[in-house]
PDB file of N, CA and C in Angstrom:
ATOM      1  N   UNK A   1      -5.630  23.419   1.101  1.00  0.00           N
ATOM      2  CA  UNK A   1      -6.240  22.157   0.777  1.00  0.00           C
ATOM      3  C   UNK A   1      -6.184  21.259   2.009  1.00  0.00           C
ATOM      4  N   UNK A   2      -7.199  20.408   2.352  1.00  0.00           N
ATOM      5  CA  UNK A   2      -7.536  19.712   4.074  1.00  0.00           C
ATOM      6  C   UNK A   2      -7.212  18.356   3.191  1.00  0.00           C
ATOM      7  N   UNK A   3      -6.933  17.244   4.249  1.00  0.00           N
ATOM      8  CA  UNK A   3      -7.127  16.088   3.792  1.00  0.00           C
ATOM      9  C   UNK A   3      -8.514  15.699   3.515  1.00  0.00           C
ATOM     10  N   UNK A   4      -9.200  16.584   3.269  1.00  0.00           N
ATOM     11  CA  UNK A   4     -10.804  16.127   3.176  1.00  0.00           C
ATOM     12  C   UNK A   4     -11.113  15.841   1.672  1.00  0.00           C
ATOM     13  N   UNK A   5     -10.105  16.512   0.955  1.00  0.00           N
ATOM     14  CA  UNK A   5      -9.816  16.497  -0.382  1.00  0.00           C
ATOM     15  C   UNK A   5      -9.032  15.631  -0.908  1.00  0.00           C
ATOM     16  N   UNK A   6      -8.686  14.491  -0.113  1.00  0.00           N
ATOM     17  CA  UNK A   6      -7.746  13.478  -0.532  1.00  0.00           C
ATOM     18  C   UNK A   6      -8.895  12.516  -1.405  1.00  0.00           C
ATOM     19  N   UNK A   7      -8.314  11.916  -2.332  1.00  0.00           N
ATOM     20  CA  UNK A   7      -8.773  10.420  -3.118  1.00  0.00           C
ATOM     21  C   UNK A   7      -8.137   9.884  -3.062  1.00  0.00           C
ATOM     22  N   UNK A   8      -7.866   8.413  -3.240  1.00  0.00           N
ATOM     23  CA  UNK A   8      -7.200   7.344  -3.218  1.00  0.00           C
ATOM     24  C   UNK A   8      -7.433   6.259  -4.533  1.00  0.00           C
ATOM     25  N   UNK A   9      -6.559   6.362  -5.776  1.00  0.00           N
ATOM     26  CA  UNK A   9      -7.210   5.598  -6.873  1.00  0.00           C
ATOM     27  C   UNK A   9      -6.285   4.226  -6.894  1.00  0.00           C
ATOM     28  N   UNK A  10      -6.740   2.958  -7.549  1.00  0.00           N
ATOM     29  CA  UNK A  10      -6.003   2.630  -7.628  1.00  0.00           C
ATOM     30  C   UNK A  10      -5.417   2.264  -8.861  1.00  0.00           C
ATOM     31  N   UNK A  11      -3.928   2.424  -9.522  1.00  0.00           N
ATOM     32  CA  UNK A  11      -3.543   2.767 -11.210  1.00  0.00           C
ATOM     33  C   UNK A  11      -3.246   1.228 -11.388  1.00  0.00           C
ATOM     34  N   UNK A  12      -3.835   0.300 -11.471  1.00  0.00           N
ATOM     35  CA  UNK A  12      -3.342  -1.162 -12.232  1.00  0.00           C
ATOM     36  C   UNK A  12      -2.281  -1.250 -13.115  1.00  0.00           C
ATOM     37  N   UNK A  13      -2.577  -0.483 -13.954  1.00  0.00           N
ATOM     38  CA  UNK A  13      -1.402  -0.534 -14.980  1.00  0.00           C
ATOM     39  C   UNK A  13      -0.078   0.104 -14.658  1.00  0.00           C
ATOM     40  N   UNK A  14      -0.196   1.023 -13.671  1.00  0.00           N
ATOM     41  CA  UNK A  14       1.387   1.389 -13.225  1.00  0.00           C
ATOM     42  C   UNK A  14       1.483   0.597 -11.560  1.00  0.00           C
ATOM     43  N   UNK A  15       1.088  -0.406 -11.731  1.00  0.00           N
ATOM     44  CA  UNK A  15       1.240  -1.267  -9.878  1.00  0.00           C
ATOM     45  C   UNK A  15       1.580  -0.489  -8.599  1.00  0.00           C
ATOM     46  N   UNK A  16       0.288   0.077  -8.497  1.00  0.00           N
ATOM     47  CA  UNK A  16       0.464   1.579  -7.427  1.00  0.00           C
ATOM     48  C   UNK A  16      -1.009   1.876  -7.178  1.00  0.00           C
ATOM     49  N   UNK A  17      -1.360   2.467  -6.285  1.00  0.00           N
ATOM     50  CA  UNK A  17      -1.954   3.288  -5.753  1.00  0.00           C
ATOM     51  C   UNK A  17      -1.751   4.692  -5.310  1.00  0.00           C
ATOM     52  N   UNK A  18      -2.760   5.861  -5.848  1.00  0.00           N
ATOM     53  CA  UNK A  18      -2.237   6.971  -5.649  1.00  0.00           C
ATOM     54  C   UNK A  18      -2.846   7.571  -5.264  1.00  0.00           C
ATOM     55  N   UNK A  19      -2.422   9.010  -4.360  1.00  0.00           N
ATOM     56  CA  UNK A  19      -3.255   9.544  -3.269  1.00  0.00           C
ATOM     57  C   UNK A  19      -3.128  10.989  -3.895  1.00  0.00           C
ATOM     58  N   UNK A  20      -4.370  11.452  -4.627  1.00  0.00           N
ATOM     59  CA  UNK A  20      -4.374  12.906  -5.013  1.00  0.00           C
ATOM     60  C   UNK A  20      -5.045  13.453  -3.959  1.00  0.00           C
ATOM     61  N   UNK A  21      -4.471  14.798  -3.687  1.00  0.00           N
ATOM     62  CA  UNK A  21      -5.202  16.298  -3.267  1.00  0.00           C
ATOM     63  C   UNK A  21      -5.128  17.145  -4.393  1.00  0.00           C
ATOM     64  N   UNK A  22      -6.678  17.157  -4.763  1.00  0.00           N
ATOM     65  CA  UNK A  22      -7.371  17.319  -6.002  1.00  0.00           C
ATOM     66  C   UNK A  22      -6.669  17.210  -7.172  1.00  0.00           C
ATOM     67  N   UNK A  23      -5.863  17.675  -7.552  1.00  0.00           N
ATOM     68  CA  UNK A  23      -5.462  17.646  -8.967  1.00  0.00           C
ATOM     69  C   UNK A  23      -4.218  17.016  -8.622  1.00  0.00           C
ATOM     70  N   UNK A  24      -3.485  17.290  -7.219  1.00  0.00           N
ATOM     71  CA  UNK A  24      -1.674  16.907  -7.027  1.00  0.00           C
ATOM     72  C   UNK A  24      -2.123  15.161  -6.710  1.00  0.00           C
ATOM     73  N   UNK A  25      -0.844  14.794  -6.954  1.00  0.00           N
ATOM     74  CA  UNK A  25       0.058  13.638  -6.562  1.00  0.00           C
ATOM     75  C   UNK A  25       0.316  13.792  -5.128  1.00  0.00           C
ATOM     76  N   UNK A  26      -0.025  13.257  -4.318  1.00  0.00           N
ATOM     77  CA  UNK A  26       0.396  13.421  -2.768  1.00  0.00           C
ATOM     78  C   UNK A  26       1.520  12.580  -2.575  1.00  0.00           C
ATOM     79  N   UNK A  27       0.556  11.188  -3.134  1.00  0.00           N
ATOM     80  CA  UNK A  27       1.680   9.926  -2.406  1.00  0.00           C
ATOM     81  C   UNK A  27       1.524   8.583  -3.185  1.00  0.00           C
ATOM     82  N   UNK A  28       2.139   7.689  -3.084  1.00  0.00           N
ATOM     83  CA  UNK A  28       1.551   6.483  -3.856  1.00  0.00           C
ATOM     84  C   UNK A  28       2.194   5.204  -2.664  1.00  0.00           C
ATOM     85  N   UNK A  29       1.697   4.205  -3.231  1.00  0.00           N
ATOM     86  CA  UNK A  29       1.749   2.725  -2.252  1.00  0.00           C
ATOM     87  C   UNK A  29       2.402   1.886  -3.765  1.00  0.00           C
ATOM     88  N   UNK A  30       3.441   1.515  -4.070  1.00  0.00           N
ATOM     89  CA  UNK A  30       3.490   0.919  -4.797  1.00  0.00           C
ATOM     90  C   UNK A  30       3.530  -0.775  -5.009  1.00  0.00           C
ATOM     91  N   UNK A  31       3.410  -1.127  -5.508  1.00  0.00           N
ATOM     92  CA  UNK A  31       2.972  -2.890  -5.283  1.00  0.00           C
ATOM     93  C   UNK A  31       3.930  -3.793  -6.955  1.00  0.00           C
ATOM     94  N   UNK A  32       4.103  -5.327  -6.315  1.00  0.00           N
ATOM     95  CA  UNK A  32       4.080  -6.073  -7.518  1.00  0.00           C
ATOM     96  C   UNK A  32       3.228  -7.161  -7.175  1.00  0.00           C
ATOM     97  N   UNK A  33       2.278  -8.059  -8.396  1.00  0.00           N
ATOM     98  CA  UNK A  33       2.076  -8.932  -8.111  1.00  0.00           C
ATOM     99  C   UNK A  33       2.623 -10.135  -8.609  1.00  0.00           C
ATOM    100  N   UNK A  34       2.463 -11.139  -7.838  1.00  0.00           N
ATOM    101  CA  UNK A  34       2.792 -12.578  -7.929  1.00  0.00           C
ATOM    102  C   UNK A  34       2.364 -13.460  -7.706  1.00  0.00           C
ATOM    103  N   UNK A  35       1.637 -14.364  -8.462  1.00  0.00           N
ATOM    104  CA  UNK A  35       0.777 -15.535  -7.837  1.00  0.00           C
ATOM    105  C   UNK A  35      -0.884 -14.625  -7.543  1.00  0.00           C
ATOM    106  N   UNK A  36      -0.517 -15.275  -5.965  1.00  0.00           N
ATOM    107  CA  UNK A  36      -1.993 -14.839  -4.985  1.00  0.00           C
ATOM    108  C   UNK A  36      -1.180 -13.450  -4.844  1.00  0.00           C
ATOM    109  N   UNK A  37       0.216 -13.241  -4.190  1.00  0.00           N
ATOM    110  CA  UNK A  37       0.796 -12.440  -3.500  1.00  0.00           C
ATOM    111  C   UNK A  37       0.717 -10.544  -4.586  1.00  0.00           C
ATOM    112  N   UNK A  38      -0.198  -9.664  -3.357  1.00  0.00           N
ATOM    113  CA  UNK A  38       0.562  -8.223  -3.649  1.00  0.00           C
ATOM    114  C   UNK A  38       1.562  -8.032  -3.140  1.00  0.00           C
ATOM    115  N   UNK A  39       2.638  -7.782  -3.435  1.00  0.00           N
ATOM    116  CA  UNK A  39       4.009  -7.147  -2.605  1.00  0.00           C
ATOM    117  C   UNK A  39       4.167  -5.675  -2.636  1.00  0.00           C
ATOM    118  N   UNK A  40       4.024  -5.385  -1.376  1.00  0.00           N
ATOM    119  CA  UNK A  40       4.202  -4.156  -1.349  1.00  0.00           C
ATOM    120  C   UNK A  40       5.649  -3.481  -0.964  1.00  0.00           C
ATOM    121  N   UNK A  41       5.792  -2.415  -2.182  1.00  0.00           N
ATOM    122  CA  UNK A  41       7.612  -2.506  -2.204  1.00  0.00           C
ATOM    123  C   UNK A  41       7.773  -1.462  -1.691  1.00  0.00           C
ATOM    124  N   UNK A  42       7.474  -0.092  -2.027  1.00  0.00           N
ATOM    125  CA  UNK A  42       7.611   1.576  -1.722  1.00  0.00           C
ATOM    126  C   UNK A  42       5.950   2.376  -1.638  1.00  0.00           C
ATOM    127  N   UNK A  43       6.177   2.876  -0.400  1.00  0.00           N
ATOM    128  CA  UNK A  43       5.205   3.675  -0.152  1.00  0.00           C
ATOM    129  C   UNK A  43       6.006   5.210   0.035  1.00  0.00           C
ATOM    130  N   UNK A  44       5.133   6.091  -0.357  1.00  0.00           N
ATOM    131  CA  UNK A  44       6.105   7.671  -0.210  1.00  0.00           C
ATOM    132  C   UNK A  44       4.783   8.609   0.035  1.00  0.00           C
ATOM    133  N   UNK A  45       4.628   9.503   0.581  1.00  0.00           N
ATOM    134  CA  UNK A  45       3.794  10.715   0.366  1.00  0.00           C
ATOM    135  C   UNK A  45       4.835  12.136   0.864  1.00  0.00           C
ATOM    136  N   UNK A  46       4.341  12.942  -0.082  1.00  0.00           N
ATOM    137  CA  UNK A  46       4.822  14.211  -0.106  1.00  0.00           C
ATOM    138  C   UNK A  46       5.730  14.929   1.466  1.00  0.00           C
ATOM    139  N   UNK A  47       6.473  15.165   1.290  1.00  0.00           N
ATOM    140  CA  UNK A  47       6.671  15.815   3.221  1.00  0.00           C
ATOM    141  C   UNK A  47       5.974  16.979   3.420  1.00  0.00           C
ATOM    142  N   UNK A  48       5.538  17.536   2.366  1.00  0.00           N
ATOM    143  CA  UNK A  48       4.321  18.790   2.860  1.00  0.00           C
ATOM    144  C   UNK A  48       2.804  18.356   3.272  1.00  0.00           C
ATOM    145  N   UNK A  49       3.240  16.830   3.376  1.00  0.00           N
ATOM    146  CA  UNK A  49       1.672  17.018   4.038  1.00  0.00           C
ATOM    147  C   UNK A  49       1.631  15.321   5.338  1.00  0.00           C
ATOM    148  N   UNK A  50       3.113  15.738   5.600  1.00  0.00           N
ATOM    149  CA  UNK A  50       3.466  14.874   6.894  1.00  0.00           C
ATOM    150  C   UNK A  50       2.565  15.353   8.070  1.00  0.00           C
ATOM    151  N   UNK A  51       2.717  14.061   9.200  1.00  0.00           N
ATOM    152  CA  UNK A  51       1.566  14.613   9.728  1.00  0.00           C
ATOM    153  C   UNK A  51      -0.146  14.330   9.429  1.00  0.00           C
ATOM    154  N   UNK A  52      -0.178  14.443   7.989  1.00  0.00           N
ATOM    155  CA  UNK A  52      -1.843  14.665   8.175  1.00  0.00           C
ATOM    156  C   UNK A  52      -2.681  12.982   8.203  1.00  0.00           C
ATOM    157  N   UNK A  53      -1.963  12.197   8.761  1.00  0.00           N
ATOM    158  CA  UNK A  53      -2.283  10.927   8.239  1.00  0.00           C
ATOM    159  C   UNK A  53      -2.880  10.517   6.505  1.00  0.00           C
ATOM    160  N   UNK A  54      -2.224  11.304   5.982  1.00  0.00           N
ATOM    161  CA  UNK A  54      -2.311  10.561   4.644  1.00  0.00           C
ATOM    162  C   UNK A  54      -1.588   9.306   4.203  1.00  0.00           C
ATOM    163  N   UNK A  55      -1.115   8.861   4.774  1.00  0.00           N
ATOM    164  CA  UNK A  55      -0.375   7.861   4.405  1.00  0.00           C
ATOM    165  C   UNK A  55      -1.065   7.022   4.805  1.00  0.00           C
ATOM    166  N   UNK A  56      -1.660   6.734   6.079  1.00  0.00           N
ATOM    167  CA  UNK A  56      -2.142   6.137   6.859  1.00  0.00           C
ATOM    168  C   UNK A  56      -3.567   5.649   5.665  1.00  0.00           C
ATOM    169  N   UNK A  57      -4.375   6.894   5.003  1.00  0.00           N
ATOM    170  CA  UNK A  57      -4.928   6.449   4.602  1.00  0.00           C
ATOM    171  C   UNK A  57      -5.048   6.171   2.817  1.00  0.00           C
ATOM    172  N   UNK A  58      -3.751   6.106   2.736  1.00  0.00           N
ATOM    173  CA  UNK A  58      -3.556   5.327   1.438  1.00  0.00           C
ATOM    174  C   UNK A  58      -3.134   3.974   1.778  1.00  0.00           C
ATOM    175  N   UNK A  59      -2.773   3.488   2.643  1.00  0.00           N
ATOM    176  CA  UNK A  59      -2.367   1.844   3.199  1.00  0.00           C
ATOM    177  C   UNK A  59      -3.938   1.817   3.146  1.00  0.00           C
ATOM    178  N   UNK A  60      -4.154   2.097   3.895  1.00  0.00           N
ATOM    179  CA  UNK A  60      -5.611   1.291   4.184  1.00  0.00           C
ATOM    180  C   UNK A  60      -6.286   1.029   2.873  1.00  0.00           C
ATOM    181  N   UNK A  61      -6.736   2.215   2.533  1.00  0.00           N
ATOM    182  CA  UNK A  61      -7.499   2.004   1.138  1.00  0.00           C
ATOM    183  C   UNK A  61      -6.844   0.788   0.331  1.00  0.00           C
ATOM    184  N   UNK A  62      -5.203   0.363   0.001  1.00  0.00           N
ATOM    185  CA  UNK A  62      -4.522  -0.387  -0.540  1.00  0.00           C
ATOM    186  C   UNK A  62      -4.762  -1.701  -0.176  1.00  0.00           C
ATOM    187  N   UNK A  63      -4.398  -1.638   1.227  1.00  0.00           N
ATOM    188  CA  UNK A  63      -5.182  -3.480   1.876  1.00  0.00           C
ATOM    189  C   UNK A  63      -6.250  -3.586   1.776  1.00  0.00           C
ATOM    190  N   UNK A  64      -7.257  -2.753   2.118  1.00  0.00           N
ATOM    191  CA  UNK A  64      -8.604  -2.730   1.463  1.00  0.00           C
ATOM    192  C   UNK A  64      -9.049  -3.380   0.355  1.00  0.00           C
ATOM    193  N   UNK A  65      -8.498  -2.808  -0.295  1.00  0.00           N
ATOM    194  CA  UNK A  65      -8.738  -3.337  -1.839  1.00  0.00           C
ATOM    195  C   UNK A  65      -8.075  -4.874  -2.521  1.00  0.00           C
ATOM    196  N   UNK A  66      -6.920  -4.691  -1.886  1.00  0.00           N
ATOM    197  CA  UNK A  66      -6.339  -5.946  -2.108  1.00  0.00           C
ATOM    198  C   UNK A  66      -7.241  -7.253  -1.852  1.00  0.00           C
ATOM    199  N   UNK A  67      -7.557  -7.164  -0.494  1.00  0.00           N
ATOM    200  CA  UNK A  67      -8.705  -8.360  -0.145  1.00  0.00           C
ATOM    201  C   UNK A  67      -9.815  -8.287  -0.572  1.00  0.00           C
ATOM    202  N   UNK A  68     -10.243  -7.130  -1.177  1.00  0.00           N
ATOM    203  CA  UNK A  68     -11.636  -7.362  -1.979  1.00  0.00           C
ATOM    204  C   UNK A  68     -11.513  -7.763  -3.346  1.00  0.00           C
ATOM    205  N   UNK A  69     -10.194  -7.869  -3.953  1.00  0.00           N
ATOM    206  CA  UNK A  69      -9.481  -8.702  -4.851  1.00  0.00           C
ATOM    207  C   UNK A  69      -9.273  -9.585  -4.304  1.00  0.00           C
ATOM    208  N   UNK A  70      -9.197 -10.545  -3.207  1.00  0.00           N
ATOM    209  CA  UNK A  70      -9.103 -11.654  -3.162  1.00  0.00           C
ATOM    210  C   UNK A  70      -7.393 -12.252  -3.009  1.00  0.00           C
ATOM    211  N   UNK A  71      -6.983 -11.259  -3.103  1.00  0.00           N
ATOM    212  CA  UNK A  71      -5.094 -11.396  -3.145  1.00  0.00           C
ATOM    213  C   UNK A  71      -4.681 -11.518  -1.741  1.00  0.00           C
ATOM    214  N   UNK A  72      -3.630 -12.154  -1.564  1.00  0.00           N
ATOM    215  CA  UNK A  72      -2.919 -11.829  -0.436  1.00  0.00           C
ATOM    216  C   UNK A  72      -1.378 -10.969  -0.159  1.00  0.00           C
ATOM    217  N   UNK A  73      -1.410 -10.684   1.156  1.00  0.00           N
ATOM    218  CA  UNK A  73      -0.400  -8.920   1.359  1.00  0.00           C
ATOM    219  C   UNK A  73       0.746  -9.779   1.719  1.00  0.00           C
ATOM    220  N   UNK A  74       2.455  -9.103   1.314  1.00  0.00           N
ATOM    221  CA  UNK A  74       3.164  -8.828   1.923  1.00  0.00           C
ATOM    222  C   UNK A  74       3.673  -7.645   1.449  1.00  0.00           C
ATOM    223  N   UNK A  75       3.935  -7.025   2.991  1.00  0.00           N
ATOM    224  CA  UNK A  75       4.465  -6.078   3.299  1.00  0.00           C
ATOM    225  C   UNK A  75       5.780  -6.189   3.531  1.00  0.00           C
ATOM    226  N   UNK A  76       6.156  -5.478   2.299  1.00  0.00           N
ATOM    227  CA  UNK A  76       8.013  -5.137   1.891  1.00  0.00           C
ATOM    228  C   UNK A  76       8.595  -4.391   2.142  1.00  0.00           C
ATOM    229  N   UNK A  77       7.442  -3.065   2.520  1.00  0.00           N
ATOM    230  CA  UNK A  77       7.474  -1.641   2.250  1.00  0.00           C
ATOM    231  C   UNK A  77       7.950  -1.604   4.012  1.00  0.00           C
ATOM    232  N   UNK A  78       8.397  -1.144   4.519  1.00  0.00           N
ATOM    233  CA  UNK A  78       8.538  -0.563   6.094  1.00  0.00           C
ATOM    234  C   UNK A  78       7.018  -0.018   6.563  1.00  0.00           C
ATOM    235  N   UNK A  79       6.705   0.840   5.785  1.00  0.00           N
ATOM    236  CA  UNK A  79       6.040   1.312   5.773  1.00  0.00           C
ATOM    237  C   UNK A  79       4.103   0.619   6.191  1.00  0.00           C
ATOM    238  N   UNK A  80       3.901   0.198   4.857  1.00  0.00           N
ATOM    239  CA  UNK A  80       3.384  -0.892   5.022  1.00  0.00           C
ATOM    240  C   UNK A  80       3.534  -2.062   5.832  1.00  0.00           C
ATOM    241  N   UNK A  81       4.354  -2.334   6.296  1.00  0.00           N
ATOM    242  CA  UNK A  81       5.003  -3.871   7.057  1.00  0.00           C
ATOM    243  C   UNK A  81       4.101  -3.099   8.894  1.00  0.00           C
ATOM    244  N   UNK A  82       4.940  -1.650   9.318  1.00  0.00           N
ATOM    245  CA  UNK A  82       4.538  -1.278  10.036  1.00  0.00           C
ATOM    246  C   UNK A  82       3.178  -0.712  10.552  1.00  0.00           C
ATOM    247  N   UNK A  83       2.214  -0.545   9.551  1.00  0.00           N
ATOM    248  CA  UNK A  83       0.621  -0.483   9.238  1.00  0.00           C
ATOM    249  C   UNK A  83       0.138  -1.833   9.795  1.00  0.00           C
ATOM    250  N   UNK A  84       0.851  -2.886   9.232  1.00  0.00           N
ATOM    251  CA  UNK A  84      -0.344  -3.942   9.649  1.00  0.00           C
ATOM    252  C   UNK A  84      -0.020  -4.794  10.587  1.00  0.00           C
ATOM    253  N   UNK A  85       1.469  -4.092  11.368  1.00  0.00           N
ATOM    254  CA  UNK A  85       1.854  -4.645  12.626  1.00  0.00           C
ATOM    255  C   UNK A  85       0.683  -4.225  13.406  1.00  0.00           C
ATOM    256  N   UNK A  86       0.584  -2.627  13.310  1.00  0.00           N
ATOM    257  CA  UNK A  86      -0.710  -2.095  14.131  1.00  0.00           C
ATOM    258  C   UNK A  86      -1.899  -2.345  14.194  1.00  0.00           C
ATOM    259  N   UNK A  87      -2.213  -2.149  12.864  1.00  0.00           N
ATOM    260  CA  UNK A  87      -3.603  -2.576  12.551  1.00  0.00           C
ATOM    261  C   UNK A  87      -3.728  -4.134  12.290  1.00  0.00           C
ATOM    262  N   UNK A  88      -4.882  -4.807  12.806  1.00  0.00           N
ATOM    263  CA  UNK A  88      -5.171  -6.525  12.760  1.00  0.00           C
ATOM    264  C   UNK A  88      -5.937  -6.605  11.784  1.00  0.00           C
ATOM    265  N   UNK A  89      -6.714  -6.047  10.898  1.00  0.00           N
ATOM    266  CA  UNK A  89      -7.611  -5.738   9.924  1.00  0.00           C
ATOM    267  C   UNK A  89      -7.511  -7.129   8.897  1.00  0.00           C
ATOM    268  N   UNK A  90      -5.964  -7.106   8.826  1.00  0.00           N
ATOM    269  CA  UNK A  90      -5.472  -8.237   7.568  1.00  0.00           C
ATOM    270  C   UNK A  90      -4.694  -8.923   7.799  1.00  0.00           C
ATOM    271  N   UNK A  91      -4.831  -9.230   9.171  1.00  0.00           N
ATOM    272  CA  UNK A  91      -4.204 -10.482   9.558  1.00  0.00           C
ATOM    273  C   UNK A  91      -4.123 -11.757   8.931  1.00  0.00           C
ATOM    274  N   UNK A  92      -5.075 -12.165   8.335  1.00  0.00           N
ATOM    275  CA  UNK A  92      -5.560 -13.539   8.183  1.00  0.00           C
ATOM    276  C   UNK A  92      -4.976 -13.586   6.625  1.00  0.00           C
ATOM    277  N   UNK A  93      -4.617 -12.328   6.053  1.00  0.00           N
ATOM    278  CA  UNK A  93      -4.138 -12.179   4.844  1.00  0.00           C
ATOM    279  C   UNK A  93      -2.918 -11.472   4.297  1.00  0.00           C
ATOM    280  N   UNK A  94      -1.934 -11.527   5.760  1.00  0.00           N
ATOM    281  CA  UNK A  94      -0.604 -11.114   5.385  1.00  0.00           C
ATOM    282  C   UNK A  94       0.669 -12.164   5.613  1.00  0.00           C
ATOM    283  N   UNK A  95       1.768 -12.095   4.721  1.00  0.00           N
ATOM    284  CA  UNK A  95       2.401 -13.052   4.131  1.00  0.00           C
ATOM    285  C   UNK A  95       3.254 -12.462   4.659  1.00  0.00           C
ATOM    286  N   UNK A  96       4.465 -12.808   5.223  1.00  0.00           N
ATOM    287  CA  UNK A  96       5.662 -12.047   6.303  1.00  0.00           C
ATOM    288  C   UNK A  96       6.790 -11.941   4.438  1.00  0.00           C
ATOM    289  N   UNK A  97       7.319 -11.484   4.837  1.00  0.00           N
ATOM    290  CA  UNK A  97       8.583 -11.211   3.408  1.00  0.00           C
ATOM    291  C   UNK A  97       9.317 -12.423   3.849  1.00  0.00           C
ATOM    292  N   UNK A  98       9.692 -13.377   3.889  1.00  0.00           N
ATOM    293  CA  UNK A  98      10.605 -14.197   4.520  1.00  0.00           C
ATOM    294  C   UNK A  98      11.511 -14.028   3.122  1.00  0.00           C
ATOM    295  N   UNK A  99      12.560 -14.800   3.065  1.00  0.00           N
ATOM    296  CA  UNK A  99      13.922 -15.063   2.600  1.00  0.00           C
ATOM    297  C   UNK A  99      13.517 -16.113   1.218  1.00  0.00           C
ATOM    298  N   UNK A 100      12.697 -17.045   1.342  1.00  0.00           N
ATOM    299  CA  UNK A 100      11.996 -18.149   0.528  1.00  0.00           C
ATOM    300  C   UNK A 100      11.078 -17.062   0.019  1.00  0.00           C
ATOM    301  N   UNK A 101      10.307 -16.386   0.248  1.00  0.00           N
ATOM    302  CA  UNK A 101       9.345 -15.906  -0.457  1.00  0.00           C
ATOM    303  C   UNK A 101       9.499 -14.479  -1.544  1.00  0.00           C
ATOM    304  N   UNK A 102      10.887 -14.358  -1.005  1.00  0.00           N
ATOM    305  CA  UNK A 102      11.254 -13.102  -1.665  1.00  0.00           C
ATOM    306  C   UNK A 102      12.034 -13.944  -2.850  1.00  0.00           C
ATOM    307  N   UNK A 103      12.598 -14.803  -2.900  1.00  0.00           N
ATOM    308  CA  UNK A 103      13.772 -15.467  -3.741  1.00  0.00           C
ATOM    309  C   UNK A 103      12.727 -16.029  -4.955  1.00  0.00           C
ATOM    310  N   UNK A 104      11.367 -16.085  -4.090  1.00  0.00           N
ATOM    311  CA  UNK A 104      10.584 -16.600  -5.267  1.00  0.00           C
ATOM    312  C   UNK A 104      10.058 -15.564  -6.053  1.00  0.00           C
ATOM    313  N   UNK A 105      10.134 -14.069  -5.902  1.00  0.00           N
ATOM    314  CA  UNK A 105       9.359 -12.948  -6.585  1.00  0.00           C
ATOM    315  C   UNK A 105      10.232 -12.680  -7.995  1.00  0.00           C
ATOM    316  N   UNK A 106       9.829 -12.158  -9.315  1.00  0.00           N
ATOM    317  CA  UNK A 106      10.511 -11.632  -9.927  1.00  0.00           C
ATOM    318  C   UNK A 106      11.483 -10.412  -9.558  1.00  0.00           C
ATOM    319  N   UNK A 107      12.261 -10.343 -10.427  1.00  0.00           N
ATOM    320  CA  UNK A 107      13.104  -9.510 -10.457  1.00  0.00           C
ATOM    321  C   UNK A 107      12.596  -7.711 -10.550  1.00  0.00           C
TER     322      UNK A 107
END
């Protein structure tokens, strides 16, 4: 199976995004929201398919979507946090985790 076969859905009701190769579970981006704010908490993909930039393109698809929702990002996740150090894409729409902003998230 190639990453050519990857999808990227996103599950609302379980606050995640998930990255099938075809029928499998690869990886997910998981999120809470708050307010305006997505928080992005745990991102994971499979270690059998390290390497193939899948991860890479389940962030994306995730910020992607987020701003076409109209929401704004912080990145909680390492993972995520380190995506949009690189990429400038969502600059204008990422929220740093500070100390105040986390104290304000649910539990």
């Amino acid at each position: 199976m190639s990453d050519d076969d990857a999808e990227v859905r996103h599950e609302p009701e379980h606050d995640r995004y998930t990255l099938f190769l075809g029928d499998e579970t690869a990886g997910v981006a998981q999120y809470q929201e708050h307010g305006d704010w997505r928080v992005f908490t745990h991102t994971v993909v499979d270690d059998r398919y390290e390497g193939m930039g899948l991860g890479s393109r389940l962030v994306r698809y995730a910020l992607d979507d987020t701003k076409a929702a109209g929401r704004r990002i912080v990145p909680r996740c390492p993972f995520v946090r380190a995506y949009v150090e690189k990429h400038h894409d969502w600059d204008d729409l990422v929220d740093q985790p500070t100390k105040a902003l986390l104290a304000s998230l649910p539990d």
